[in-house]
N, C-alpha and C. Protein backbone atom coordinates (compact mmCIF):
# COMPACT_ATOMS: atom_id res chain seq x y z
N UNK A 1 184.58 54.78 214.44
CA UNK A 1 183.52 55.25 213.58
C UNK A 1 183.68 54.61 212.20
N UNK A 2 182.37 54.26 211.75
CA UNK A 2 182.51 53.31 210.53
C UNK A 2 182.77 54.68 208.98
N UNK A 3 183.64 54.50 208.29
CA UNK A 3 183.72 54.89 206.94
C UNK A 3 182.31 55.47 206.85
N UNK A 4 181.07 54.74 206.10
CA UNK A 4 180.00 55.34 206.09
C UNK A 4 179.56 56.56 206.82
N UNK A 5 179.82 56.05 208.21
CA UNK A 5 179.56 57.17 209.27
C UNK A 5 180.57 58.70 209.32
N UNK A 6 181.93 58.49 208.89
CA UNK A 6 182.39 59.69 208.61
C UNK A 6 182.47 60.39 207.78
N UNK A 7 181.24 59.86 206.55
CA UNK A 7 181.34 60.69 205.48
C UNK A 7 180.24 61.08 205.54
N UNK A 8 179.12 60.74 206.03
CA UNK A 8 177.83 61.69 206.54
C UNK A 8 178.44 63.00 207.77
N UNK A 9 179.48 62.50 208.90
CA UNK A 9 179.77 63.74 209.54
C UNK A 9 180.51 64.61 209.11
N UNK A 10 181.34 64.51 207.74
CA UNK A 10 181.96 65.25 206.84
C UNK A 10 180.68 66.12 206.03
N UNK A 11 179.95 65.66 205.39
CA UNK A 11 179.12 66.40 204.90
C UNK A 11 178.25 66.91 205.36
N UNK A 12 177.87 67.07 206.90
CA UNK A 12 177.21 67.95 207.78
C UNK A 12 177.94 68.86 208.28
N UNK A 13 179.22 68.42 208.29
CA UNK A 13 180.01 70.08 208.97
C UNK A 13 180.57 70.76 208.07
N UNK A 14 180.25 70.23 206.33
CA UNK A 14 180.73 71.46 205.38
C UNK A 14 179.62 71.65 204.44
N UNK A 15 178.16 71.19 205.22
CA UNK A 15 177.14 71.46 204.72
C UNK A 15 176.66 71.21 203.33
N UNK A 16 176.95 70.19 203.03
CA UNK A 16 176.75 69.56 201.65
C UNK A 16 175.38 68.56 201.35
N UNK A 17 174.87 68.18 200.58
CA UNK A 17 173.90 67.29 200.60
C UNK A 17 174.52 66.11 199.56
N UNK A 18 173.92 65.18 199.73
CA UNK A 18 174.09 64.09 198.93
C UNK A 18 174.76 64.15 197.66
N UNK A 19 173.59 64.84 197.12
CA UNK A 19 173.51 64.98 195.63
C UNK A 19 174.70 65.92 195.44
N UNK A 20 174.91 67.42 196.58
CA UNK A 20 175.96 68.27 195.65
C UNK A 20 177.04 67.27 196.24
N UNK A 21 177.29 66.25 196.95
CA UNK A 21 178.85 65.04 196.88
C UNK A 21 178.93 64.39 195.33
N UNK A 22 177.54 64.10 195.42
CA UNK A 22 178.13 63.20 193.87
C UNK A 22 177.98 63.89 193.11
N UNK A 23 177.96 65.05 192.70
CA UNK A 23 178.00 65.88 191.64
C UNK A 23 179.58 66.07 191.53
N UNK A 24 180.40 66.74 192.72
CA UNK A 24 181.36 67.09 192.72
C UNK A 24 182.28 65.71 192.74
N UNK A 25 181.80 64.72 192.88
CA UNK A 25 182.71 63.60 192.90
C UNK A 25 182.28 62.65 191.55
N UNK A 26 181.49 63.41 190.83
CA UNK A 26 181.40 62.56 189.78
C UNK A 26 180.78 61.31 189.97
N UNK A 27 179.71 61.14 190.73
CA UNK A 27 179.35 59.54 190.77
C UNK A 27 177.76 59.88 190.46
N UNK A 28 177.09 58.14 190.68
CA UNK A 28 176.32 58.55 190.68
C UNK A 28 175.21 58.56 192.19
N UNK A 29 174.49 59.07 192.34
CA UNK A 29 173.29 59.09 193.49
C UNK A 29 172.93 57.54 194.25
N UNK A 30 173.14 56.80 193.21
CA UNK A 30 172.67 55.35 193.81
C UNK A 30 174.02 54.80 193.87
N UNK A 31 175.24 54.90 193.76
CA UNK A 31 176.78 54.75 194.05
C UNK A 31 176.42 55.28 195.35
N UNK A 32 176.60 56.06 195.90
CA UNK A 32 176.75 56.65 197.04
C UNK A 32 175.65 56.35 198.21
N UNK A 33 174.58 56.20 197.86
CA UNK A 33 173.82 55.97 198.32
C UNK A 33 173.67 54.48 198.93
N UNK A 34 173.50 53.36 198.23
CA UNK A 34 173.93 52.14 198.48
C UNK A 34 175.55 52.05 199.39
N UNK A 35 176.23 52.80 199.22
CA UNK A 35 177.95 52.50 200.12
C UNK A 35 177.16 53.16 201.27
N UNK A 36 176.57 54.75 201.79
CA UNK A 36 175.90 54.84 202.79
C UNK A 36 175.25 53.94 203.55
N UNK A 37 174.47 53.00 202.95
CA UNK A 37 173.38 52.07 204.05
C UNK A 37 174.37 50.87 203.86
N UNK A 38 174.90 50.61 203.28
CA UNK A 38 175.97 49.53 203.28
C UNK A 38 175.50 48.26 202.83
N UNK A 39 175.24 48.56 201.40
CA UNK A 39 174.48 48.00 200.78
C UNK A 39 175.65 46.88 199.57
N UNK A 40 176.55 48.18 199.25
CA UNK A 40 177.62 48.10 198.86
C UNK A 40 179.29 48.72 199.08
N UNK A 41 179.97 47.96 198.81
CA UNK A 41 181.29 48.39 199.11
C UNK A 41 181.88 49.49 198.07
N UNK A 42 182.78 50.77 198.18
CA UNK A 42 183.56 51.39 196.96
C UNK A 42 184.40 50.92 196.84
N UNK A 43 184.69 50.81 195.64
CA UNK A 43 186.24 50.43 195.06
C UNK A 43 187.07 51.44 195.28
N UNK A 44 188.58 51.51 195.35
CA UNK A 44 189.34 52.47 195.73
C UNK A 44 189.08 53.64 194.49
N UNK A 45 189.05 53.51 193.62
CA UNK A 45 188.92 55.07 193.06
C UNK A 45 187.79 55.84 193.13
N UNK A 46 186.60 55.07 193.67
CA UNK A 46 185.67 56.03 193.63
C UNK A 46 185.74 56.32 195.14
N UNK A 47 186.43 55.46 196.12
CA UNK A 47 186.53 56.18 197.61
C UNK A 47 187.93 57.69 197.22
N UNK A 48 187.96 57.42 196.12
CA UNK A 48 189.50 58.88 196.00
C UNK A 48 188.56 59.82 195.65
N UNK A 49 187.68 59.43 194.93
CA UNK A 49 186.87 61.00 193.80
C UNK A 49 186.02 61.16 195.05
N UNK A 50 185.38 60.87 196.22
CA UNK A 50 184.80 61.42 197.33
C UNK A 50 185.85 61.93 198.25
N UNK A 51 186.84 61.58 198.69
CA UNK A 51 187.97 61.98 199.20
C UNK A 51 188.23 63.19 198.71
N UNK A 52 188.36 63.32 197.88
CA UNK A 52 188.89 64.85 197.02
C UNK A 52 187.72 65.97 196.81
N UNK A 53 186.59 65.33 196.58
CA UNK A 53 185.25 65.65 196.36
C UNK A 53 184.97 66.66 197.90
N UNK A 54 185.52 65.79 198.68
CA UNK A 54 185.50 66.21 200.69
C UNK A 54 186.70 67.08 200.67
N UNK A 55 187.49 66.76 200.04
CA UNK A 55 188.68 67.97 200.47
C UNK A 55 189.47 67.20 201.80
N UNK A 56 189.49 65.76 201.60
CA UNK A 56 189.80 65.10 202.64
C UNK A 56 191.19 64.05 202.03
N UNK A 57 191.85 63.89 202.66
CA UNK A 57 193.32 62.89 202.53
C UNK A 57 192.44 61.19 202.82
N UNK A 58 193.13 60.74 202.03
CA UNK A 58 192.79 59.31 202.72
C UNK A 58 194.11 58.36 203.31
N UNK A 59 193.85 58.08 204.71
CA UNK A 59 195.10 58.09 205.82
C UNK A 59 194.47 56.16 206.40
N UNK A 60 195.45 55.45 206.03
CA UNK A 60 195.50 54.07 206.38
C UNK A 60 196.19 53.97 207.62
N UNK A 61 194.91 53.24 208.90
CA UNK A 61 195.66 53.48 210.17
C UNK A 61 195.85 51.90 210.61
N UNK A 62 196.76 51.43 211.74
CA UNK A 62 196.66 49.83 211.69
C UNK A 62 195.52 50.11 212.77
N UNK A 63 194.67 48.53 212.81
CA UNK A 63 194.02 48.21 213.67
C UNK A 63 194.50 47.85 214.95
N UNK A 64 193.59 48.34 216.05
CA UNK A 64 194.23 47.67 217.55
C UNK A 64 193.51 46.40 217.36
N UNK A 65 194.52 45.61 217.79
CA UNK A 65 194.35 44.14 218.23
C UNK A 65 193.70 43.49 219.36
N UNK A 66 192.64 42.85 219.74
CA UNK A 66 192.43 42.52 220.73
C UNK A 66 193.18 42.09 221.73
N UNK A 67 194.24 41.56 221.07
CA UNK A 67 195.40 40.77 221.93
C UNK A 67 196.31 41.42 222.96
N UNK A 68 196.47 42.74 222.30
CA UNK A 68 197.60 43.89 222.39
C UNK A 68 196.80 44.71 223.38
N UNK A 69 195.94 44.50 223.57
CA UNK A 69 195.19 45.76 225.03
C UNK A 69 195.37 45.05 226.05
């Protein structure tokens, strides 16, 4: 599941809307909005102030390799 995609299923199962994310994460509406459609990329601190904003850890996993299956 893409980044984008788990932060829309984060904010449907703790019932949040857009706007109350970037309120609580301090950004702005078109920050968030543009990283949603993937328009643009976040820089690591504003992926922390949504992280925290979510009440969520941010957890670096390795990739499976094509090679390795």
């Amino acid at each position: 599941m893409k980044l984008q995609e788990q932060i829309k299923a984060l904010l449907y199962s703790k019932g949040l809307t857009q706007k109350a994310l970037c309120e609580k994460a301090n950004i702005s509406d078109k920050t968030l909005s543009y990283f949603l459609t993937g328009k643009h990329q976040f820089n690591f601190s504003t992926f922390q102030l949504i992280a925290d904003a979510l009440d969520c850890d941010i957890v670096l996993m390795p990739k499976e390799r094509e090679d390795s299956k």
